[in-house]
N, C-alpha and C. Protein backbone atom coordinates (compact mmCIF):
# COMPACT_ATOMS: atom_id res chain seq x y z
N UNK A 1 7.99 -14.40 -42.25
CA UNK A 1 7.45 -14.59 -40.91
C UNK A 1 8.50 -15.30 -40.08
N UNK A 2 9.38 -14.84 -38.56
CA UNK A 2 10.18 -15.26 -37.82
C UNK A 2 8.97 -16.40 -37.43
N UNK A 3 9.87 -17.83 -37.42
CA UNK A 3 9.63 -18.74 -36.32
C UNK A 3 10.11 -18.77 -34.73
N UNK A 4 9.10 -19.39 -34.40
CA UNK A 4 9.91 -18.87 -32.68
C UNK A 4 10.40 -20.18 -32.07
N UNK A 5 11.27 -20.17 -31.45
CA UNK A 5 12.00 -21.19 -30.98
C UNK A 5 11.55 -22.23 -30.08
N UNK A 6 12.01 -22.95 -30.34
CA UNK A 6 11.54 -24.16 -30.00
C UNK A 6 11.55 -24.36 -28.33
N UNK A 7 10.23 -24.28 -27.55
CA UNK A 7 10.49 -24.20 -26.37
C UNK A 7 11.47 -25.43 -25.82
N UNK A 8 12.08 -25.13 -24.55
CA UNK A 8 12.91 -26.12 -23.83
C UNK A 8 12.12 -27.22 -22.75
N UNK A 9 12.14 -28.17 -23.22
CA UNK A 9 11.27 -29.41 -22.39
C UNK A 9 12.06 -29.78 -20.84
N UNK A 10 11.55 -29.86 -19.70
CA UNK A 10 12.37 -29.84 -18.59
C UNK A 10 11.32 -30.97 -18.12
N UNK A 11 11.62 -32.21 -17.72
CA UNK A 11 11.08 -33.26 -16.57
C UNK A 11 10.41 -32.60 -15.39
N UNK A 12 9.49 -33.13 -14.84
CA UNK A 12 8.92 -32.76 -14.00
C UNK A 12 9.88 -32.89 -12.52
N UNK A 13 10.68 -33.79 -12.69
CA UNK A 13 11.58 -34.35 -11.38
C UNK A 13 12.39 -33.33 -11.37
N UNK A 14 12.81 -32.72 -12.54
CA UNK A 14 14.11 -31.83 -12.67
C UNK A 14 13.90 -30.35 -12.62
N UNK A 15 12.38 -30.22 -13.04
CA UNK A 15 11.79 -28.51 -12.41
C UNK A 15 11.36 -28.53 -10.92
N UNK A 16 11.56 -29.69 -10.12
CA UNK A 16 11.26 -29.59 -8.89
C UNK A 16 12.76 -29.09 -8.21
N UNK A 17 13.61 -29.69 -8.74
CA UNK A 17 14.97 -29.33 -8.23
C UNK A 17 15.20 -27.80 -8.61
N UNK A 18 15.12 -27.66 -9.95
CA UNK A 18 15.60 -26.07 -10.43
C UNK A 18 14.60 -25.47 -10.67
N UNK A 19 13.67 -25.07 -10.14
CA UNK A 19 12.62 -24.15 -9.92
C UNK A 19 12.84 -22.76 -10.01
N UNK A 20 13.88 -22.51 -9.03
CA UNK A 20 13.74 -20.97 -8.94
C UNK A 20 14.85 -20.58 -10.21
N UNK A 21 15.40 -21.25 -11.16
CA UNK A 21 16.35 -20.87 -12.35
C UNK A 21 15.36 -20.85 -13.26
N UNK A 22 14.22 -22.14 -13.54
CA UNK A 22 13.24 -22.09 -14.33
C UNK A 22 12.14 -20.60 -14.05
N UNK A 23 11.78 -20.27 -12.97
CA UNK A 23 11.25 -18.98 -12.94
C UNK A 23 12.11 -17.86 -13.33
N UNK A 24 13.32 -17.49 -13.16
CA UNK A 24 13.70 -16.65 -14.18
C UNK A 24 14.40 -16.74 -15.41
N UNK A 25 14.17 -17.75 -15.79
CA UNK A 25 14.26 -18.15 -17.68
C UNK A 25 13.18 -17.55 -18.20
N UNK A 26 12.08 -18.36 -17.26
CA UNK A 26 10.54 -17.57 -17.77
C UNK A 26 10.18 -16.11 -17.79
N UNK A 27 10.65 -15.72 -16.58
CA UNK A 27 10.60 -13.93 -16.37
C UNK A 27 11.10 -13.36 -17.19
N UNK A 28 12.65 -13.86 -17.81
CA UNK A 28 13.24 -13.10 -19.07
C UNK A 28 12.93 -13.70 -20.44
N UNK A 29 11.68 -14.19 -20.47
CA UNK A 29 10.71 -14.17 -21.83
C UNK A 29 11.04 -15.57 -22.34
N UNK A 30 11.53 -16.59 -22.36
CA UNK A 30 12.16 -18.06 -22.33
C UNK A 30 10.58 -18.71 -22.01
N UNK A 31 9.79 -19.58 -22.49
CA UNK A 31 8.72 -20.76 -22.75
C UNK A 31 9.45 -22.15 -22.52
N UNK A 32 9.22 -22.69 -21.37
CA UNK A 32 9.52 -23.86 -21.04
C UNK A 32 8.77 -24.61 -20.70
N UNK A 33 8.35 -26.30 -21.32
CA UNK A 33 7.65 -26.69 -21.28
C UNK A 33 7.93 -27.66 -20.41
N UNK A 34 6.69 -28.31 -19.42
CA UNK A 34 6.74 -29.30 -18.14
C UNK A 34 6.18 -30.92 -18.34
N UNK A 35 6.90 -31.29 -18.10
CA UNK A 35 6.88 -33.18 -19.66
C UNK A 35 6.57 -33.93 -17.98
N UNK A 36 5.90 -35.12 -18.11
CA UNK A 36 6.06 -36.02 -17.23
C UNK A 36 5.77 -37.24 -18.19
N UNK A 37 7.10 -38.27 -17.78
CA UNK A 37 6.87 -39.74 -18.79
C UNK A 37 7.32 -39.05 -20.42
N UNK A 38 7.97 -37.80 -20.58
CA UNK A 38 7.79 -37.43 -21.88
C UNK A 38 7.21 -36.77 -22.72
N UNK A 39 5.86 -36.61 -21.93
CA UNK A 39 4.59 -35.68 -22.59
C UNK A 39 4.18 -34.70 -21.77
N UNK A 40 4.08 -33.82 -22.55
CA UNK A 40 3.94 -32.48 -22.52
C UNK A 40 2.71 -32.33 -21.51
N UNK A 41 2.87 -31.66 -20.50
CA UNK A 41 1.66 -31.63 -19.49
C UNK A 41 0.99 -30.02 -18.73
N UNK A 42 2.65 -28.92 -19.03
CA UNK A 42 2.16 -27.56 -19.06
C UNK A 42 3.48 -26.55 -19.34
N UNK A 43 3.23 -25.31 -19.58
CA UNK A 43 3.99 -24.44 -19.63
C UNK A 43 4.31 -23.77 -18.72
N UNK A 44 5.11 -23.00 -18.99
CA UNK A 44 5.45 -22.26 -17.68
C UNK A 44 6.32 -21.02 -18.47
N UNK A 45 5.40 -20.10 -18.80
CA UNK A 45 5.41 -18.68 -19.62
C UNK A 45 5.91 -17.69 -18.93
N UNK A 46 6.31 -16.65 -19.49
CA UNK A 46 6.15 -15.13 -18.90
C UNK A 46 5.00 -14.50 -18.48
N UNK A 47 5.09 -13.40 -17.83
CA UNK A 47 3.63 -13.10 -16.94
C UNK A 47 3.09 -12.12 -18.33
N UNK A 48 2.14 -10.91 -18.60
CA UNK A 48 1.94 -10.73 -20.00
C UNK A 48 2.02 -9.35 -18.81
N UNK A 49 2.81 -8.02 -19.59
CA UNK A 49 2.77 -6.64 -18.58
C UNK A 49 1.36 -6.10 -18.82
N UNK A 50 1.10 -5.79 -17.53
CA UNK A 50 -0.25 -5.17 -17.33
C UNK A 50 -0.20 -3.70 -18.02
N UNK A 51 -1.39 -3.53 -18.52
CA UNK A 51 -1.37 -2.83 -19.19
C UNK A 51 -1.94 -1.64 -18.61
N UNK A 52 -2.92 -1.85 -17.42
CA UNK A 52 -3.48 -0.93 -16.77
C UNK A 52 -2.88 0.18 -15.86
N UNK A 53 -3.34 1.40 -15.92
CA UNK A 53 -2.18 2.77 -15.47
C UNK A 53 -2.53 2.41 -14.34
N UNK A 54 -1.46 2.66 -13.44
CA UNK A 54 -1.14 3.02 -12.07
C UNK A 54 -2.43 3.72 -11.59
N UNK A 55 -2.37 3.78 -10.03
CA UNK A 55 -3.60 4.74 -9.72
C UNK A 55 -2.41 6.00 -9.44
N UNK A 56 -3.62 7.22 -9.15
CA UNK A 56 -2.86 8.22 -8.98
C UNK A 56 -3.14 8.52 -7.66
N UNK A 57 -2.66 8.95 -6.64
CA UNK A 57 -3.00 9.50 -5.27
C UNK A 57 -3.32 10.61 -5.46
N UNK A 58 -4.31 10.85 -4.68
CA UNK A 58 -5.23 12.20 -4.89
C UNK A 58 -6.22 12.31 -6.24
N UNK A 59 -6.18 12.13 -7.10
CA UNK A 59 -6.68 12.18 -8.49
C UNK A 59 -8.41 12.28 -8.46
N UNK A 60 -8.83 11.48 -7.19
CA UNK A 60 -10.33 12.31 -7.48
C UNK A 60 -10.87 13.04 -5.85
N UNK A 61 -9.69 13.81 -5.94
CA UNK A 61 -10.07 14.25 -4.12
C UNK A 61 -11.05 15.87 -4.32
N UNK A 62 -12.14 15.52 -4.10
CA UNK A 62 -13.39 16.69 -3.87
C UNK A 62 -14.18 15.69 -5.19
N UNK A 63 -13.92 14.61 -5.52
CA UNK A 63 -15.34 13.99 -6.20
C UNK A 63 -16.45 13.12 -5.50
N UNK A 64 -16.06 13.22 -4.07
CA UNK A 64 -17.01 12.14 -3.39
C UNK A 64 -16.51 12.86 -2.07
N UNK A 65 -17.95 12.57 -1.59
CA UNK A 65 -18.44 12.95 -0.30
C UNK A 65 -19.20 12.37 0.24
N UNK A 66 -18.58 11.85 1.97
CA UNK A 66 -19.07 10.89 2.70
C UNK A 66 -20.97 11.56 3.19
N UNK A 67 -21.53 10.71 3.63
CA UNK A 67 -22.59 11.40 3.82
C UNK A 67 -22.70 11.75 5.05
N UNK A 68 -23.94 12.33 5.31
CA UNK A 68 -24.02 13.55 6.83
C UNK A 68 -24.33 12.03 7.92
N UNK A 69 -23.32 11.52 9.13
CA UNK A 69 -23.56 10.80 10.10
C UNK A 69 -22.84 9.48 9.53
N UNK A 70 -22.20 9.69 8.70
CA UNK A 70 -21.17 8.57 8.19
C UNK A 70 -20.18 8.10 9.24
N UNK A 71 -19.81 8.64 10.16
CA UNK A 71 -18.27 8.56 10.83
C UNK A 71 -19.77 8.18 12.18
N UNK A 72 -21.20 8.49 12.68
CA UNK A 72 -21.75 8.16 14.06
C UNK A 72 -21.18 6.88 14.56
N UNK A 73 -21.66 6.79 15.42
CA UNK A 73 -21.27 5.32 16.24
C UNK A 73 -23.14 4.61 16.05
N UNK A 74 -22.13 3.49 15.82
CA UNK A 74 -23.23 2.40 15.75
C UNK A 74 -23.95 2.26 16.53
N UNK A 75 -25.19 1.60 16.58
CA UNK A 75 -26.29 1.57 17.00
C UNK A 75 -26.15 0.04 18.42
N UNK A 76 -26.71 -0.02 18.96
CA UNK A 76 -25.81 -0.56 20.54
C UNK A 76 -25.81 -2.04 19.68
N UNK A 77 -27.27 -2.76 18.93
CA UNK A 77 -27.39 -3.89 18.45
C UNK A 77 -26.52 -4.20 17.30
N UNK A 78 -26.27 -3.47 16.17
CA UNK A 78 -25.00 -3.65 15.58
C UNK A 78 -23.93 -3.79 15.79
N UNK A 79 -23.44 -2.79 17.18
CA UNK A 79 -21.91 -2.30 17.83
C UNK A 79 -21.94 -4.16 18.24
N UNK A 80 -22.97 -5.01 18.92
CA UNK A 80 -22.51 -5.82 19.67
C UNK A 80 -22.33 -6.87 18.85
N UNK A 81 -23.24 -7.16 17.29
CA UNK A 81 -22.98 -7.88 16.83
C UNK A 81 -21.49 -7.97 15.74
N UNK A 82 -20.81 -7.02 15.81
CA UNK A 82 -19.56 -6.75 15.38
C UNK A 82 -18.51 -7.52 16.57
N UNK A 83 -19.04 -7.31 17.65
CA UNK A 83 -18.26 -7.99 18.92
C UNK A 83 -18.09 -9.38 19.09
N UNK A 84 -19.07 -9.67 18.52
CA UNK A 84 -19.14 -11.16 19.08
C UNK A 84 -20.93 -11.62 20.27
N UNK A 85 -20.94 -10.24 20.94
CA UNK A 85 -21.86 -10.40 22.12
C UNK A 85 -22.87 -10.29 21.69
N UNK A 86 -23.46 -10.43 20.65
CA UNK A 86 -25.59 -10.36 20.38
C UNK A 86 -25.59 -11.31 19.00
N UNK A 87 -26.74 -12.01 19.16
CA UNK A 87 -27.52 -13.07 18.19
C UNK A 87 -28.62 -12.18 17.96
């Protein structure tokens, strides 16, 4: 069984300065841990790749259909409360 390496401990004072180097240590798979006084207080990991497929454009075009008076114009008491002008 590989052991995995020993994450790199960075001060809290000193990830305020190098922040944007510490975000891509992390992006290229690197676990660095965020110490204040010495102790360990959080990580700061890689994101985990989504696993979920892309959408497809078009992919369900003729499975749904708006209904008959979908697109009418609103009704004068709705139209105004969209405006601002009716309680």
């Amino acid at each position: 069984m590989p052991s995995r390496a020993t994450p790199a401990i960075v001060n809290v004072a000193e990830a305020k300065a190098r922040l944007p180097e510490l975000l891509e240590r992390a992006a290229h798979g690197e676990e660095i841990v965020l110490a204040r006084n010495g102790k360990p207080r959080a990580r700061l990991v890689p994101l985990e790749h989504s696993r979920r497929a892309l959408r497809v454009p078009g992919k369900g075009k003729g499975r749904f259909r708006p209904r008959r008076g979908f697109d009418a114009p609103l009704p004068p008491e709705v139209l105004a409360l969209f405006e601002g002008t009716g309680r």
